[in-house]
PDB file of N, CA and C in Angstrom:
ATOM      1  N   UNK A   1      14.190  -6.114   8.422  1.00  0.00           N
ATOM      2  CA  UNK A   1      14.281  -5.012   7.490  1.00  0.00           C
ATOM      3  C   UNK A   1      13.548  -5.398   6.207  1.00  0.00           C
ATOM      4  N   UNK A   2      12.791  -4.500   5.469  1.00  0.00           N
ATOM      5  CA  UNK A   2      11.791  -4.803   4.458  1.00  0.00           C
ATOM      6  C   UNK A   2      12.548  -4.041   3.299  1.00  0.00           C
ATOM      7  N   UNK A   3      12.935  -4.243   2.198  1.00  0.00           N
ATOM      8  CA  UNK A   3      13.039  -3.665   1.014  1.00  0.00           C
ATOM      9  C   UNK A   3      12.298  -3.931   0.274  1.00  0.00           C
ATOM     10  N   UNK A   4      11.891  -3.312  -0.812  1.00  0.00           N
ATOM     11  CA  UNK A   4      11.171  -3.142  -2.239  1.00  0.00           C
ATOM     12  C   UNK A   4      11.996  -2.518  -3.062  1.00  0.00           C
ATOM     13  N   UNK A   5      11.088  -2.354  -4.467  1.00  0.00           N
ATOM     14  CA  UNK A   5      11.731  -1.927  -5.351  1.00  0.00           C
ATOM     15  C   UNK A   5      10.357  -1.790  -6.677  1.00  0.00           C
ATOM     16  N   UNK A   6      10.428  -0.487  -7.098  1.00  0.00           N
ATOM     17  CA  UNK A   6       9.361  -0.378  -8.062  1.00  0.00           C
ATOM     18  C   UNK A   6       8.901  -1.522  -8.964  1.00  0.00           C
ATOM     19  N   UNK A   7       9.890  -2.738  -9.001  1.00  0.00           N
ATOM     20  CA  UNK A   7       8.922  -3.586  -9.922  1.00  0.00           C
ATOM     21  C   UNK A   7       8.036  -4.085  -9.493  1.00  0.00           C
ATOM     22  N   UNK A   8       7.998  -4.215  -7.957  1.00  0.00           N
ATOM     23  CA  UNK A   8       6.768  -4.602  -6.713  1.00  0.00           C
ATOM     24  C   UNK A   8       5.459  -3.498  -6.843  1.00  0.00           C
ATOM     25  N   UNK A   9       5.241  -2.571  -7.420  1.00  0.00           N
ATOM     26  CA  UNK A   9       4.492  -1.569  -7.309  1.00  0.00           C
ATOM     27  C   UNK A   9       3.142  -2.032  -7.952  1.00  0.00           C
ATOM     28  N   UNK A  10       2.720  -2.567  -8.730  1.00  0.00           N
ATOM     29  CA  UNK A  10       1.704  -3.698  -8.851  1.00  0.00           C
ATOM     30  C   UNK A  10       0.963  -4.507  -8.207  1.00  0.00           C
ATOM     31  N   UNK A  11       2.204  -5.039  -7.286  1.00  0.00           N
ATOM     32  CA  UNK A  11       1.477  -5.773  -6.542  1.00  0.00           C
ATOM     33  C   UNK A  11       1.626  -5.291  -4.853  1.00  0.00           C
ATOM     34  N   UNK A  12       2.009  -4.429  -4.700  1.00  0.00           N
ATOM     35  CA  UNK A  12       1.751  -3.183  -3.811  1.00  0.00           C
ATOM     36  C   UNK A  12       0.286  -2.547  -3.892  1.00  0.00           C
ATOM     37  N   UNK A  13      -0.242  -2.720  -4.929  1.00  0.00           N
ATOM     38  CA  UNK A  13      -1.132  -1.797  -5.639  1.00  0.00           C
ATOM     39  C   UNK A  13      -2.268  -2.527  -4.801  1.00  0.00           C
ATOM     40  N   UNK A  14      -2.205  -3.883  -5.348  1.00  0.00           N
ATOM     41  CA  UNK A  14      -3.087  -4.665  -5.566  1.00  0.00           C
ATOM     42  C   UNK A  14      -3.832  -5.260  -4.086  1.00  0.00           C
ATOM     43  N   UNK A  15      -2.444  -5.224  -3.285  1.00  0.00           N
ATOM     44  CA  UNK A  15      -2.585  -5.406  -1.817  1.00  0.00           C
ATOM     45  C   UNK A  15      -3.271  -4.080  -1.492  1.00  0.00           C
ATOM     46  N   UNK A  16      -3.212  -3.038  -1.545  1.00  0.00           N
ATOM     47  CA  UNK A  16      -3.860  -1.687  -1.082  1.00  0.00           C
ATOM     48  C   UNK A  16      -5.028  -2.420  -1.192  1.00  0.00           C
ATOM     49  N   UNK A  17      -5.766  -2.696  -2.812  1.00  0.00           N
ATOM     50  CA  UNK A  17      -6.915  -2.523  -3.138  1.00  0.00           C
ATOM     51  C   UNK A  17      -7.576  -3.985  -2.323  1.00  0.00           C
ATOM     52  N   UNK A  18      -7.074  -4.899  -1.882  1.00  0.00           N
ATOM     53  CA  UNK A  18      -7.740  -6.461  -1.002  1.00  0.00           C
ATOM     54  C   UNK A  18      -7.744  -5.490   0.438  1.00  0.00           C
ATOM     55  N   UNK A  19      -6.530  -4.708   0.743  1.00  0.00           N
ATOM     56  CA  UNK A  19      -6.628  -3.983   2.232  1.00  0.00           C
ATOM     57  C   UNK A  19      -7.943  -3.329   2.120  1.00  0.00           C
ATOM     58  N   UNK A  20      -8.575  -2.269   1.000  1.00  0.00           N
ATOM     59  CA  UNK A  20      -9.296  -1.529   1.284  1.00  0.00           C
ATOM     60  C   UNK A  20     -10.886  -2.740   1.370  1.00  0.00           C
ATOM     61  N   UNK A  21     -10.918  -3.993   0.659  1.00  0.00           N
ATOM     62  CA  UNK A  21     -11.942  -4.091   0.676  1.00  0.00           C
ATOM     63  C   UNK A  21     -11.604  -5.008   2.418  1.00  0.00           C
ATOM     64  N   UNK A  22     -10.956  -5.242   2.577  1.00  0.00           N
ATOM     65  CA  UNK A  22     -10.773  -5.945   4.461  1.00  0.00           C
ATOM     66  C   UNK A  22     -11.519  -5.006   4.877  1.00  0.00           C
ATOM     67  N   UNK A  23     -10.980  -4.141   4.798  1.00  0.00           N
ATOM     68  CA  UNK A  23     -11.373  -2.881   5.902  1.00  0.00           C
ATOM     69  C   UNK A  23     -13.127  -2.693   5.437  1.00  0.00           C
ATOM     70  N   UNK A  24     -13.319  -2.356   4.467  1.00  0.00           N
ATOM     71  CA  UNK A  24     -14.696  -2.208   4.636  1.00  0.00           C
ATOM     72  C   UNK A  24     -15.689  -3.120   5.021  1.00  0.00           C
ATOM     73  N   UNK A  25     -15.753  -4.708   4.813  1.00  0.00           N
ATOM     74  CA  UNK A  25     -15.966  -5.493   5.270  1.00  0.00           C
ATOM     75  C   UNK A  25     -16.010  -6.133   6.921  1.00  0.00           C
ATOM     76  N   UNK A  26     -14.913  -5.561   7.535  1.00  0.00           N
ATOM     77  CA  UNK A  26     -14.801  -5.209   8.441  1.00  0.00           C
ATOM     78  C   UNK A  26     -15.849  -4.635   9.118  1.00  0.00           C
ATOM     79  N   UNK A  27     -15.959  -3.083   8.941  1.00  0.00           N
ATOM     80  CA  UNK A  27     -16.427  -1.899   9.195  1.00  0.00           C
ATOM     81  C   UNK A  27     -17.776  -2.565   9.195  1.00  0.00           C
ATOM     82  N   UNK A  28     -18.148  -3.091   8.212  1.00  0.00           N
ATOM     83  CA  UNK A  28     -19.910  -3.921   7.799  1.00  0.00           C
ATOM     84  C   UNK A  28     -20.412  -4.871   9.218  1.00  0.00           C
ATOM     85  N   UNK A  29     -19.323  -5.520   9.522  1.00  0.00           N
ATOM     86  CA  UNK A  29     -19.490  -6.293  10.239  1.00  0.00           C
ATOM     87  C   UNK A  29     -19.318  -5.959  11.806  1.00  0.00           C
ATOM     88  N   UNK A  30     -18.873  -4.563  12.067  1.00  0.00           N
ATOM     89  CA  UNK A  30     -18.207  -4.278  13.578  1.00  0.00           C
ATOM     90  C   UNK A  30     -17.143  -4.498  13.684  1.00  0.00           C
ATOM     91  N   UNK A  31     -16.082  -4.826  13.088  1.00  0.00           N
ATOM     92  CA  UNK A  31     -14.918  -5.868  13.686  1.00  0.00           C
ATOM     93  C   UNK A  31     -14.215  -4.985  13.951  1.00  0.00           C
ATOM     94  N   UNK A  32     -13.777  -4.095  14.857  1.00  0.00           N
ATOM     95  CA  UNK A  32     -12.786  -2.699  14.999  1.00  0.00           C
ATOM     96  C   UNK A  32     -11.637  -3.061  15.476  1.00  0.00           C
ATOM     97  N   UNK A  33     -11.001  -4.230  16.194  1.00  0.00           N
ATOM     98  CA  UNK A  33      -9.656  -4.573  15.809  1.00  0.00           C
ATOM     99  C   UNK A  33      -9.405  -4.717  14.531  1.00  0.00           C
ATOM    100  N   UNK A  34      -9.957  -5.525  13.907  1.00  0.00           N
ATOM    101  CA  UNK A  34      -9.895  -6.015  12.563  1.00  0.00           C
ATOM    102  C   UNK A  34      -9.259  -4.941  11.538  1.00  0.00           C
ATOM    103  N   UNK A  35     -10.882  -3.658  11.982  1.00  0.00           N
ATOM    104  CA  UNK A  35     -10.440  -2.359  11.029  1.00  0.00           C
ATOM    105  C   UNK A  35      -8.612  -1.608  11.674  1.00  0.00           C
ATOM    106  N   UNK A  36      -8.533  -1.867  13.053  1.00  0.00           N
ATOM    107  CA  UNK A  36      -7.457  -0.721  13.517  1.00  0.00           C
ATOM    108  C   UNK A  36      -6.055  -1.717  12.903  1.00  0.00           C
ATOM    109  N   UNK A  37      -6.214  -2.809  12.732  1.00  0.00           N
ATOM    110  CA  UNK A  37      -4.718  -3.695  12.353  1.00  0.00           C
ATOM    111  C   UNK A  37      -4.316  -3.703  11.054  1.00  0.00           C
ATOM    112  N   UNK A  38      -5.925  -3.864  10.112  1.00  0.00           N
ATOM    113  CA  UNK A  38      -5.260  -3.204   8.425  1.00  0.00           C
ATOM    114  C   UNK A  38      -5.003  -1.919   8.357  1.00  0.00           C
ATOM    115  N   UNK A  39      -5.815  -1.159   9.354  1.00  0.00           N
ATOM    116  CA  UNK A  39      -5.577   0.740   8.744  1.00  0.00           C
ATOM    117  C   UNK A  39      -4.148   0.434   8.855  1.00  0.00           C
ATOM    118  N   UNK A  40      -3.645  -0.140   9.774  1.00  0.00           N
ATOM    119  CA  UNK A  40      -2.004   0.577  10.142  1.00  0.00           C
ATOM    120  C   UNK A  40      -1.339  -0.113   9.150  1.00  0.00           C
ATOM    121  N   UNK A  41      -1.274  -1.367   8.466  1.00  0.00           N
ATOM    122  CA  UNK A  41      -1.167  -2.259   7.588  1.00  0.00           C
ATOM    123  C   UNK A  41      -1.387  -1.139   6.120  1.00  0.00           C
ATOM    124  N   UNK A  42      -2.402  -0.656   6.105  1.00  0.00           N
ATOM    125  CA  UNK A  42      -2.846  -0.016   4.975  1.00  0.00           C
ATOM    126  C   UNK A  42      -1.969   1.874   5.046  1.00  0.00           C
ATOM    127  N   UNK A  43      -1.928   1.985   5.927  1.00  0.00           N
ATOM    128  CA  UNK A  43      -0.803   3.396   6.002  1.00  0.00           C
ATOM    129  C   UNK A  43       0.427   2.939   5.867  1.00  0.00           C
ATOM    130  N   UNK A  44       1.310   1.843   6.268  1.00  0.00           N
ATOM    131  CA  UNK A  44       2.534   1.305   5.891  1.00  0.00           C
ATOM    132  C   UNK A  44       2.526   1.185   4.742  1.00  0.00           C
ATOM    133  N   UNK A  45       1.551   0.710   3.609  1.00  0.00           N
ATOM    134  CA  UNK A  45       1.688   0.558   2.480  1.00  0.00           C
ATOM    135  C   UNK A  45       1.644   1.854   1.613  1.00  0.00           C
ATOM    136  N   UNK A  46       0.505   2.457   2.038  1.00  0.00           N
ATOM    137  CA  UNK A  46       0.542   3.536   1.038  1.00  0.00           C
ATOM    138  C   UNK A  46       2.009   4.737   1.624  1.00  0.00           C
ATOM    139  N   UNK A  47       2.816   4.438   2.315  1.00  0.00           N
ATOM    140  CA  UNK A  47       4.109   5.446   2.281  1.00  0.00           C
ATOM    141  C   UNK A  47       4.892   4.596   1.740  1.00  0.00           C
ATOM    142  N   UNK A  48       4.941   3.344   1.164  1.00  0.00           N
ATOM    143  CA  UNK A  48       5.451   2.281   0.667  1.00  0.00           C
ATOM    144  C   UNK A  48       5.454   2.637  -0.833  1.00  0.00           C
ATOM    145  N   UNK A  49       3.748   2.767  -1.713  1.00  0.00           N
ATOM    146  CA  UNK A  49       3.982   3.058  -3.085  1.00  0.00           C
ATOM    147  C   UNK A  49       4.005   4.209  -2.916  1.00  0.00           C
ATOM    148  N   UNK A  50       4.144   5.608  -2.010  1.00  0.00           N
ATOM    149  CA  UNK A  50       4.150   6.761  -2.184  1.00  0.00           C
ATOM    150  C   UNK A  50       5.731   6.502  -2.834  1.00  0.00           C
ATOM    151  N   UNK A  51       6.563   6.529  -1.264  1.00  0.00           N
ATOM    152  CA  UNK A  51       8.058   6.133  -1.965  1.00  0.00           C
ATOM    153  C   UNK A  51       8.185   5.500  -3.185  1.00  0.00           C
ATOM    154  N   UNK A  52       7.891   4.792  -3.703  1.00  0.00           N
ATOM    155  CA  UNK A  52       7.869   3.977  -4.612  1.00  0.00           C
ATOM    156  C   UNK A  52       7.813   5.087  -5.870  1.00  0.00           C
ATOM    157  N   UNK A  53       6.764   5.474  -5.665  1.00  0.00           N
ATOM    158  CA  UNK A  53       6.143   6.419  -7.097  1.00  0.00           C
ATOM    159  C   UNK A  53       7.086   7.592  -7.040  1.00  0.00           C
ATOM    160  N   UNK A  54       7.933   8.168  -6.199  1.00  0.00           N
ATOM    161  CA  UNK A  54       8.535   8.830  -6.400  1.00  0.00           C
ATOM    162  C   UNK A  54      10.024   8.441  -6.738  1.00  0.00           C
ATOM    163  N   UNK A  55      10.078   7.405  -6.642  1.00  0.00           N
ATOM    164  CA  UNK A  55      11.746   6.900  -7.007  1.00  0.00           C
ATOM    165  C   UNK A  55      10.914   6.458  -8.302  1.00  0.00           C
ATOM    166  N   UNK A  56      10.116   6.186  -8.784  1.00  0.00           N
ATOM    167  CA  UNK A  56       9.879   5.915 -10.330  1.00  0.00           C
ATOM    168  C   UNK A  56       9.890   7.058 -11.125  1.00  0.00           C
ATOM    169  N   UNK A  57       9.589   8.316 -10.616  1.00  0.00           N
ATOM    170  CA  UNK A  57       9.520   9.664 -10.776  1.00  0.00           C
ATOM    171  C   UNK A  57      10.910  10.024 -11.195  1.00  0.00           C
ATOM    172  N   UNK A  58      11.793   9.710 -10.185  1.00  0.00           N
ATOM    173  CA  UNK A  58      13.472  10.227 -10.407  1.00  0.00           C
ATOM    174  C   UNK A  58      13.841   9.245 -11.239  1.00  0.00           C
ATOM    175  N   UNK A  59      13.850   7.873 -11.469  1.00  0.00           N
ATOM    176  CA  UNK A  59      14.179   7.094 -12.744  1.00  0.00           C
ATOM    177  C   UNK A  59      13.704   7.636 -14.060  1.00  0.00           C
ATOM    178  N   UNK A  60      12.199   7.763 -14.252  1.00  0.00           N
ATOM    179  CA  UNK A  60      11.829   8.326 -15.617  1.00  0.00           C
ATOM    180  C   UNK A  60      12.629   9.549 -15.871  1.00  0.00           C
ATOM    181  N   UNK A  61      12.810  10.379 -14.956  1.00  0.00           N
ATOM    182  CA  UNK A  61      13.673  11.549 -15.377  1.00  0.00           C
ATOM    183  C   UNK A  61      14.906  11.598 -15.589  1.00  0.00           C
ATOM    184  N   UNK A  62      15.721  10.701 -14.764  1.00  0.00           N
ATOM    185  CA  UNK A  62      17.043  10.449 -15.437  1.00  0.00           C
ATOM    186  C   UNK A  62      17.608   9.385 -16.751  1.00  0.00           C
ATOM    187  N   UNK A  63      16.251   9.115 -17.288  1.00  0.00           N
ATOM    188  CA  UNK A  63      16.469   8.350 -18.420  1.00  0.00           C
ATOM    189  C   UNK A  63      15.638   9.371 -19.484  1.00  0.00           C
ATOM    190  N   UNK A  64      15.232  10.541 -19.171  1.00  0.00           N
ATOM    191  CA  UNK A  64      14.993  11.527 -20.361  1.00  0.00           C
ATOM    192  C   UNK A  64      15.833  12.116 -20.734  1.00  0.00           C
TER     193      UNK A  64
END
């Protein structure tokens, strides 16, 4: 079982942005396992800071 928590959202971030350059690098090179194991890697994450950004969403608002 994996938990997070918005103070990870940084470095959530940051992993997206090393995933996206894998993947293109990848793509440069042919490597299409390579590309099909981060995409799925890289869609786990981004419903990861999606969630994320929206529970930061309901915090900022219940502290207005």
């Amino acid at each position: 079982m994996f938990v997070t928590t918005t103070d990870f959202l940084p470095q959530h971030r940051q992993q997206r942005k090393e995933l996206l350059q894998i993947i293109s690098a990848a793509e440069a090179r042919g490597q299409q396992r390579l590309i099909e194991m981060n995409r799925q890697v890289l869609g786990n994450l981004d419903r990861i800071i999606t969630a994320l950004g929206q529970d930061d969403d309901v915090e900022a608002a219940d502290a207005g």
